[in-house]
Each structure stands twice: as C-alpha cells, then as structure tokens.
N, C-alpha and C. Protein backbone atom coordinates (compact mmCIF):
# COMPACT_ATOMS: atom_id res chain seq x y z
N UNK A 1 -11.72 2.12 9.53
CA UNK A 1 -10.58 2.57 10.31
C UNK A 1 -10.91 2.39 11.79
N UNK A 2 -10.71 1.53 12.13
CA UNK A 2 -10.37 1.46 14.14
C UNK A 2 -9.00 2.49 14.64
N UNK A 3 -9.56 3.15 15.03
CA UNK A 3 -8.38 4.03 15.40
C UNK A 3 -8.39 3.63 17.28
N UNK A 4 -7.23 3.50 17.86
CA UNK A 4 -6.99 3.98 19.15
C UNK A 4 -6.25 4.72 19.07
N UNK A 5 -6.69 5.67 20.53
CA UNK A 5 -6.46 6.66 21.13
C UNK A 5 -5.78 6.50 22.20
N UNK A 6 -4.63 7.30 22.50
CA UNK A 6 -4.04 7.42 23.43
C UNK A 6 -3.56 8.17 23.62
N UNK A 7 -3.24 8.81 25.25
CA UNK A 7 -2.13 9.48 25.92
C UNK A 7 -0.87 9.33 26.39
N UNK A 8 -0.38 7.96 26.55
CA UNK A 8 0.69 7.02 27.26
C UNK A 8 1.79 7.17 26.96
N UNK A 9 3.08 7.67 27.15
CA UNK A 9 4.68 7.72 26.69
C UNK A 9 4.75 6.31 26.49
N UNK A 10 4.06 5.20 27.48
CA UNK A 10 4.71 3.79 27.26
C UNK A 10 4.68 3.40 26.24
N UNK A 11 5.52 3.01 25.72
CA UNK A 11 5.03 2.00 24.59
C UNK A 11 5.35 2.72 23.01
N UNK A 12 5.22 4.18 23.30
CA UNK A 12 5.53 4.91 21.98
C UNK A 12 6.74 4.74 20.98
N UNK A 13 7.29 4.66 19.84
CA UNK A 13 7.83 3.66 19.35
C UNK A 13 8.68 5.36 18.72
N UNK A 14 9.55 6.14 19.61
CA UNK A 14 10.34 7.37 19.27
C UNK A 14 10.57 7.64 17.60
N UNK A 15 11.19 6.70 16.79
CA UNK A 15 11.52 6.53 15.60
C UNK A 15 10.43 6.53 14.83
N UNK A 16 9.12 5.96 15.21
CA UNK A 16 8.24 5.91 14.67
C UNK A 16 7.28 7.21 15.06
N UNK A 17 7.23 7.73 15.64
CA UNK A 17 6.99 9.22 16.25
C UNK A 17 7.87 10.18 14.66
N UNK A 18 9.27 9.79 14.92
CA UNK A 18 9.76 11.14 14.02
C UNK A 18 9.31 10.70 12.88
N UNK A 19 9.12 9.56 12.44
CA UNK A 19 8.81 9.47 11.14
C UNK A 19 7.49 9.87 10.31
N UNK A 20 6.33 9.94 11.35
CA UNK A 20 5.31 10.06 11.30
C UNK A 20 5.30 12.12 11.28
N UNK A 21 5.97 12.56 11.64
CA UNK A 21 6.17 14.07 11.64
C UNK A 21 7.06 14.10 10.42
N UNK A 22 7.89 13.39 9.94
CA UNK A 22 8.58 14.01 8.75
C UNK A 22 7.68 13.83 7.34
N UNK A 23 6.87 12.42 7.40
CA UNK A 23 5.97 12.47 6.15
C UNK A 23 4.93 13.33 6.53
N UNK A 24 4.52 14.15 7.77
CA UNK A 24 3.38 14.95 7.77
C UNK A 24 3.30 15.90 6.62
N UNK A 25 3.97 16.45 6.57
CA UNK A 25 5.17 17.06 6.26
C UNK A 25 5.42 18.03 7.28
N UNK A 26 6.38 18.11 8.66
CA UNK A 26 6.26 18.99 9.40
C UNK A 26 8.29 18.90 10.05
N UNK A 27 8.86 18.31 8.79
CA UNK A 27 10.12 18.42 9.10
C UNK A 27 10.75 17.29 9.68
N UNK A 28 12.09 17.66 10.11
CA UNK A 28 12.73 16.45 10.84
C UNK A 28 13.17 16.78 12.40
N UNK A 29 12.59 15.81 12.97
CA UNK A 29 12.94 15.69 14.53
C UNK A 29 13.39 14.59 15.13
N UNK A 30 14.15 14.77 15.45
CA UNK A 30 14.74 13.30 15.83
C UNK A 30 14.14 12.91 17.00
N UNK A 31 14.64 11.52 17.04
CA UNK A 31 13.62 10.67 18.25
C UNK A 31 13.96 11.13 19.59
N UNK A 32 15.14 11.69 20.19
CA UNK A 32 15.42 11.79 21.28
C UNK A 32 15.23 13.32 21.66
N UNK A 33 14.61 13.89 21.05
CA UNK A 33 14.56 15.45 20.84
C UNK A 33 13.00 14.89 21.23
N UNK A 34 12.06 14.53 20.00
CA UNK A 34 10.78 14.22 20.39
C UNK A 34 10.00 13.37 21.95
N UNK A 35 11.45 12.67 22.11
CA UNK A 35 10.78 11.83 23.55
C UNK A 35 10.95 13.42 24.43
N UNK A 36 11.92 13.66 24.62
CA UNK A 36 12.01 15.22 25.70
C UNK A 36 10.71 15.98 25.71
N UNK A 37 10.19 16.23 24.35
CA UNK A 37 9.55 17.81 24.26
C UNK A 37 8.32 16.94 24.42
N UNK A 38 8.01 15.80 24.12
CA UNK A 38 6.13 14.84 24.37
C UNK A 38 6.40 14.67 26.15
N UNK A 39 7.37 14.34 26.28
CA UNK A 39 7.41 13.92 27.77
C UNK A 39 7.43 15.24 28.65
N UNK A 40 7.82 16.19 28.42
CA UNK A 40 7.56 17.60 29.22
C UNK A 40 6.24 18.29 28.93
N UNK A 41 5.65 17.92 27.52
CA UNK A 41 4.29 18.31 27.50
C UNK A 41 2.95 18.31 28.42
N UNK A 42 2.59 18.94 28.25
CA UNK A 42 0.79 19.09 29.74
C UNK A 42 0.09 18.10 29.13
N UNK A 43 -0.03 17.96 27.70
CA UNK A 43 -0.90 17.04 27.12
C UNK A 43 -0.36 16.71 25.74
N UNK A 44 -0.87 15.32 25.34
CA UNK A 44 -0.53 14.96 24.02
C UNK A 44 -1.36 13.69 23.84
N UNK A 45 -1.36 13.30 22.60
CA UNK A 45 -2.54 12.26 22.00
C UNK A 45 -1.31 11.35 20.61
N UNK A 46 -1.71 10.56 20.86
CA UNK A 46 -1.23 9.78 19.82
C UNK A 46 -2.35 8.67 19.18
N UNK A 47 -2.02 8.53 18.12
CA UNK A 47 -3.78 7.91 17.41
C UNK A 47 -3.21 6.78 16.61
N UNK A 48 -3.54 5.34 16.65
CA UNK A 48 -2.65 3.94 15.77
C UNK A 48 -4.04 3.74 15.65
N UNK A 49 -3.23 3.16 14.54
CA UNK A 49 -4.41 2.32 13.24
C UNK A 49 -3.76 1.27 13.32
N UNK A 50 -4.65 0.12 13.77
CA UNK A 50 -3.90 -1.41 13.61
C UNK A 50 -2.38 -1.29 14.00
N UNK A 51 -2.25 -0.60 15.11
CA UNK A 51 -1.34 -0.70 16.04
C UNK A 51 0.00 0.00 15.69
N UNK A 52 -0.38 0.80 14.43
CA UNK A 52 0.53 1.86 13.50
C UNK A 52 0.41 3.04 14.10
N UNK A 53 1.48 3.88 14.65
CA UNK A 53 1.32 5.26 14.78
C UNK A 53 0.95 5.95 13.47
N UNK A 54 -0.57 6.79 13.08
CA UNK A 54 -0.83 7.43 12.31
C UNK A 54 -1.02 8.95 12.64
N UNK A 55 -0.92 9.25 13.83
CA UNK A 55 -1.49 10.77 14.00
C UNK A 55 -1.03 11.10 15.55
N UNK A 56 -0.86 12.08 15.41
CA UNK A 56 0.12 13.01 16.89
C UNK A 56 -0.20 14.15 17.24
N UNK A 57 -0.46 14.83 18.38
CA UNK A 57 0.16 16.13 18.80
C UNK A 57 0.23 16.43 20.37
N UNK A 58 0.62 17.90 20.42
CA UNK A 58 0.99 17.80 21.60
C UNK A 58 0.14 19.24 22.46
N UNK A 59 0.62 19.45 23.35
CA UNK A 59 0.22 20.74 23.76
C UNK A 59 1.49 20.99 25.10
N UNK A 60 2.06 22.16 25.02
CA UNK A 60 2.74 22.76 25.72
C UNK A 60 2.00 23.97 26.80
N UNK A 61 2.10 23.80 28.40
CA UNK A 61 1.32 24.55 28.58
C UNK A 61 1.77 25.06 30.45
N UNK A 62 1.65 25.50 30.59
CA UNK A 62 1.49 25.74 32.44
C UNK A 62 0.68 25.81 33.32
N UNK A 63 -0.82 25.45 32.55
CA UNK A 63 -1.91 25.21 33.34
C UNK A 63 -2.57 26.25 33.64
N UNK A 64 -2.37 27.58 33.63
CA UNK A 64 -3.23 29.07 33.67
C UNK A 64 -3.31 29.60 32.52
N UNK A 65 -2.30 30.04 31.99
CA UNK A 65 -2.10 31.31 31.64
C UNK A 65 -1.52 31.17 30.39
N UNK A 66 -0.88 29.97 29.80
CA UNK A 66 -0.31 29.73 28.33
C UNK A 66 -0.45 28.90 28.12
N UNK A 67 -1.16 28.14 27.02
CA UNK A 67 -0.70 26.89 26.14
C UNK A 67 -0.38 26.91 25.17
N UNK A 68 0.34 25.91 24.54
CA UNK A 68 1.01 25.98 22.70
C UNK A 68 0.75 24.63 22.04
N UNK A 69 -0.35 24.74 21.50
CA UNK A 69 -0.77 23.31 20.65
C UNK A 69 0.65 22.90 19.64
N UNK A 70 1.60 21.89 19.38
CA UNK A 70 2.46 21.84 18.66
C UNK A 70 2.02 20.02 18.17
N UNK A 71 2.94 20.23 16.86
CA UNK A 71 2.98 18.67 16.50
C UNK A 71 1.88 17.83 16.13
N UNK A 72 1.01 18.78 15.88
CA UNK A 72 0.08 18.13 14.94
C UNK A 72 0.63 17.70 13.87
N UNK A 73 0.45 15.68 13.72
CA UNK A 73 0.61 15.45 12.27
C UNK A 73 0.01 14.16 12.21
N UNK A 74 -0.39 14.00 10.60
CA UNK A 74 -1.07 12.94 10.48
C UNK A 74 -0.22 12.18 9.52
N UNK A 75 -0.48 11.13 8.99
CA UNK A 75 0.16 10.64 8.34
C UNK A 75 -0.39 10.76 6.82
N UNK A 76 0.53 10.92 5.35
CA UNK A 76 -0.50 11.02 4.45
C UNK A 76 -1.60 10.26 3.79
N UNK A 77 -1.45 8.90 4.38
CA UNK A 77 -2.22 7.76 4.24
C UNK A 77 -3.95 7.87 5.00
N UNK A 78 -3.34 8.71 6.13
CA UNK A 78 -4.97 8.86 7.21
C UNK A 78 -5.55 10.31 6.83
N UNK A 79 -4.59 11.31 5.93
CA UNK A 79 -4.98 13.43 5.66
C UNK A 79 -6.16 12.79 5.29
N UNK A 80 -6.53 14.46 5.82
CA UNK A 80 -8.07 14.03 4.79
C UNK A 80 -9.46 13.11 4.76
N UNK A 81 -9.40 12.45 6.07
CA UNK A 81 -10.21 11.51 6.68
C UNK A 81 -11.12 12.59 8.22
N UNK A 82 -10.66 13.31 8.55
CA UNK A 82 -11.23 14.22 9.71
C UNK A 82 -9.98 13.91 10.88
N UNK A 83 -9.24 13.05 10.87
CA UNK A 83 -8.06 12.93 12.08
C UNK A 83 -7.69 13.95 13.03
N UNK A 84 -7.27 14.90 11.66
CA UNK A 84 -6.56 16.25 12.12
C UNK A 84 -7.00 17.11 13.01
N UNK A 85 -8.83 17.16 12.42
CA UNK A 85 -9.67 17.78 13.31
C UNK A 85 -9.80 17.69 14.24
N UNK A 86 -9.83 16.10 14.67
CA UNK A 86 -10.25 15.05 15.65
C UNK A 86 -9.03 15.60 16.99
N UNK A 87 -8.25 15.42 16.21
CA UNK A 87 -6.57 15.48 17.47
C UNK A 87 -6.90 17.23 17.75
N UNK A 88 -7.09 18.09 16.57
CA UNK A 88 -6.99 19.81 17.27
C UNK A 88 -7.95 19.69 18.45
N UNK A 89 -9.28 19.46 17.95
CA UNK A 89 -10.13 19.53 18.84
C UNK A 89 -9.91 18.92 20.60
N UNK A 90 -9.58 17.61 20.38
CA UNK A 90 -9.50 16.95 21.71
C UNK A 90 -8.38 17.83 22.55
N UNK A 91 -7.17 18.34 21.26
CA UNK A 91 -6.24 19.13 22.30
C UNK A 91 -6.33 20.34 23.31
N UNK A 92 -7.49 21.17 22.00
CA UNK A 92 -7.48 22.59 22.42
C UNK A 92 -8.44 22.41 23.77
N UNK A 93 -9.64 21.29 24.07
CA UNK A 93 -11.22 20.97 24.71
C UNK A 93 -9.64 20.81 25.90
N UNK A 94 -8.72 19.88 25.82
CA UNK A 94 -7.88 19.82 26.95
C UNK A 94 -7.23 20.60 27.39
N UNK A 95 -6.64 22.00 26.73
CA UNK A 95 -6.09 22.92 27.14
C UNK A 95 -7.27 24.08 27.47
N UNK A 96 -8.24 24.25 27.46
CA UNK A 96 -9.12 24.77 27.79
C UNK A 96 -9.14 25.72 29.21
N UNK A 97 -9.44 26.68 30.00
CA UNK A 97 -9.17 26.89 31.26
C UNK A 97 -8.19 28.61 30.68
N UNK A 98 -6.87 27.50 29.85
CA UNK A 98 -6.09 28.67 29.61
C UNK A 98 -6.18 30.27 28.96
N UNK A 99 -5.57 31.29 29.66
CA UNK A 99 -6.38 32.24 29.26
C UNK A 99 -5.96 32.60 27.61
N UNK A 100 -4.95 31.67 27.00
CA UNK A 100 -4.63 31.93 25.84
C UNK A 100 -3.96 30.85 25.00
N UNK A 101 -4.43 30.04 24.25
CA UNK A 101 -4.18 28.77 23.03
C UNK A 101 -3.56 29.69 21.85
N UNK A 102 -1.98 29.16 21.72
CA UNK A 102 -1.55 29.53 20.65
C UNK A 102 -0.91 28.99 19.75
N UNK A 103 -0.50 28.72 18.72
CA UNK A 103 0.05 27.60 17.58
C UNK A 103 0.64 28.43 16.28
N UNK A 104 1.79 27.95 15.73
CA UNK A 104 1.33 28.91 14.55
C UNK A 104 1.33 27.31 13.35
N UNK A 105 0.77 27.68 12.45
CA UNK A 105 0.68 26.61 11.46
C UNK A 105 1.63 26.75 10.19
N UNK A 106 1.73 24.95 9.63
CA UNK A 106 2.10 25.34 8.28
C UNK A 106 2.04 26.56 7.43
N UNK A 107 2.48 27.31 6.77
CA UNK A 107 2.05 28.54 6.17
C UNK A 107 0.84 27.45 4.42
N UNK A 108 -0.51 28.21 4.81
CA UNK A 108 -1.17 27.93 3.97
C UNK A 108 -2.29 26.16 5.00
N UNK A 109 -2.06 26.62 5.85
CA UNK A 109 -3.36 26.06 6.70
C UNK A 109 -3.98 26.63 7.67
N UNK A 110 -3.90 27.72 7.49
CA UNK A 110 -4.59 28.66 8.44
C UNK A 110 -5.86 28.46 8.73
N UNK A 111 -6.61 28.50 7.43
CA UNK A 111 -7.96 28.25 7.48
C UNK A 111 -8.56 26.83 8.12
N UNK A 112 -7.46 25.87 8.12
CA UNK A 112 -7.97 24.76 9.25
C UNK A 112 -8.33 25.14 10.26
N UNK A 113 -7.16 26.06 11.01
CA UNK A 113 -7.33 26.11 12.32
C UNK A 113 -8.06 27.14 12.82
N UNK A 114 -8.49 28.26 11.46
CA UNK A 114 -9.45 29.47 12.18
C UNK A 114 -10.75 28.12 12.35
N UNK A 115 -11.15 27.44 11.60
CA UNK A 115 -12.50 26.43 12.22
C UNK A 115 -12.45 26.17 13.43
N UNK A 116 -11.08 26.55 14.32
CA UNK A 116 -11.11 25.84 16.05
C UNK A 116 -11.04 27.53 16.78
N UNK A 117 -11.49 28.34 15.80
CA UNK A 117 -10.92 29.44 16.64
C UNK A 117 -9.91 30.76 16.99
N UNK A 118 -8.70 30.01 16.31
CA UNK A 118 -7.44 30.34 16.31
C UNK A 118 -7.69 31.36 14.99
N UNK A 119 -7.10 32.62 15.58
CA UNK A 119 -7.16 33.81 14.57
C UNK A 119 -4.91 34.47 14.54
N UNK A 120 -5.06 35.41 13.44
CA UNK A 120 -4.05 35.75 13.36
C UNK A 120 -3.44 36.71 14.42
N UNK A 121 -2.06 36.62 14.73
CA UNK A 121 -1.24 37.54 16.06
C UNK A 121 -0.72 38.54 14.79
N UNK A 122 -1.16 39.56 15.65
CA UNK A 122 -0.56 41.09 14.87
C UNK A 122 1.15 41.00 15.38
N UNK A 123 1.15 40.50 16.56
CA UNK A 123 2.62 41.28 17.11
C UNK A 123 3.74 39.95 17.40
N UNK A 124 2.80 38.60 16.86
CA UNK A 124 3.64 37.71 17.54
C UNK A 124 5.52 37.43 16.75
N UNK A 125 6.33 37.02 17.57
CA UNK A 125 7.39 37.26 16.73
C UNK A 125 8.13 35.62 17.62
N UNK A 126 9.34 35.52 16.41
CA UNK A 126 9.88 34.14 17.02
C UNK A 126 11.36 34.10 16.71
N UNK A 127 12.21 33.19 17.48
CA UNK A 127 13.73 32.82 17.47
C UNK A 127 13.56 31.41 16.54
N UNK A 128 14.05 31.20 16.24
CA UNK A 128 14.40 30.12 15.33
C UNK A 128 15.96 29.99 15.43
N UNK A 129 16.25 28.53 15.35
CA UNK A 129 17.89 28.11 15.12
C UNK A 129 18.25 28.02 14.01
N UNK A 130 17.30 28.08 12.95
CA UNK A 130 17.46 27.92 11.71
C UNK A 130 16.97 29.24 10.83
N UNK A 131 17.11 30.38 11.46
CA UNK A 131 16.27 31.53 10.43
C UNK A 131 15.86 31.48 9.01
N UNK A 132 17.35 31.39 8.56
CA UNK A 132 17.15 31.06 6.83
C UNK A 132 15.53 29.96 6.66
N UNK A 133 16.24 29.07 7.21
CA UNK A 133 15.07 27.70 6.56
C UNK A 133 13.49 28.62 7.49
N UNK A 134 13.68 28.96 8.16
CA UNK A 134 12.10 29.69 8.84
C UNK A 134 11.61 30.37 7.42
N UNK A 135 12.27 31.17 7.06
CA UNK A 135 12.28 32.15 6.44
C UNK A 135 11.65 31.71 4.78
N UNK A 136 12.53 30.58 4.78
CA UNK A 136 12.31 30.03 3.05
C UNK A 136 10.97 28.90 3.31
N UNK A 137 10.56 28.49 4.91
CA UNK A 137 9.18 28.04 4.53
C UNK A 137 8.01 28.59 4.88
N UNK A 138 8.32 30.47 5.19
CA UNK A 138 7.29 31.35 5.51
C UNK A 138 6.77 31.01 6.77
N UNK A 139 7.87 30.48 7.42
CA UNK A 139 7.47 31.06 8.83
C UNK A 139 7.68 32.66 9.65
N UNK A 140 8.72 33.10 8.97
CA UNK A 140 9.06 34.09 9.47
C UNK A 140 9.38 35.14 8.50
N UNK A 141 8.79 36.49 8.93
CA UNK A 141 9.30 37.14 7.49
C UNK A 141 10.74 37.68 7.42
N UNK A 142 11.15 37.58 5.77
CA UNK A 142 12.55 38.38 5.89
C UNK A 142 12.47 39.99 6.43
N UNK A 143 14.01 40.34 7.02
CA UNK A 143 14.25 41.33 7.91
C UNK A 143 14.27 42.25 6.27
C-alpha cells in the first residue's frame, strides 16, 4: 500500500469524499455540505491509494480552547490495516495545545478511541436534525 497523505482542498474529488463516508459506514453527506464543513475546518487529512480517496477526517477547532475530531472514515477495502489509527493520531498530535479534544464515535467503537485517550462525557448532550434516526443508531438516548 503507498498511501499519500494530504492536507489540500485542491484537487479533492467532493463526490468522492461523500462516497468514501457513506461506505465507512458513517452515513450520507452530500458533496456540497462536505466541501463547507472540510473547508471551515482547523485541520483535516485525506489519505489516496493509487490516487483513490481511501481515508478522511477532519478536526473542528478554534485554536485554544475546543476541538472536535469529526469524519473519520476509511474505506472498507483499507479497515483494518492501521489507517484509522494513523488519521486519529496525526489529528488529535495536530489539535494538540487545545485544552479539550472531543468526538463522539460510532456507538460500539469506543474502545478504538479510548487507545488515543478519549474517555466517556458524563454530561455531554446534543441537537440533532434528525433525532429519531440519532436515536435508532444510539447516538442519543431516548427521552
């Protein structure tokens, strides 16, 4: 596997971005939604294999005081090779400084991300546009 690495909006292929998040399995985002939220991001990584987008994420942040690792995804062709690790790590080493890295994960990968650190929020709570669907993939608990 030759993987490159990159940071660059240029060149990123939007469609191929959402597609690479919907087989993560991490849902559907459309391309013009994804160029906005990578392009306002503090940091993000994108990883091609033979010039294939295989692996993504991002980090949302303000430079002190908050960051939000989002959009980790790999593709299912590259899971399972160390990628995943590869992209948390480089993100969180880049958001670093901040007095607080937060993410919440797939429900049932937790234990990936306690390996970087990341422990459970007693109090954290969230809006969703979609409650129901939050709800039915255990992101959020029912009221």
């Amino acid at each position: 596997m030759a993987l490159h690495w990159s940071d660059a909006l240029d060149g990123v292929d939007w469609k191929e971005l959402s597609e690479v998040i919907r087989l993560a399995p991490l849902g559907t985002k459309e391309p013009a939604l994804l160029r906005t939220a990578f392009t306002n991001s503090l940091y993000r990584c994108f990883v091609y294999d033979d010039g294939s987008l295989v692996g993504t994420g991002r980090v949302l942040g303000d430079g002190v005081d908050a960051a939000y690792l989002c959009d980790v995804a790999i593709l299912p062709s590259h899971q399972g090779r160390g990628l995943g690790k590869a992209i948390v790590a480089r993100l969180v080493e880049q958001a670093r400084g901040h007095r607080k890295i937060i993410l919440y994960a797939v429900p049932g990968k937790e234990a990936f991300y306690a390996r970087f650190g990341f422990r459970r929020m007693s109090t954290a709570m969230a809006i969703f546009d979609d409650p129901e669907l939050a709800g039915a993939r255990g992101y959020i608990a029912a009221d």
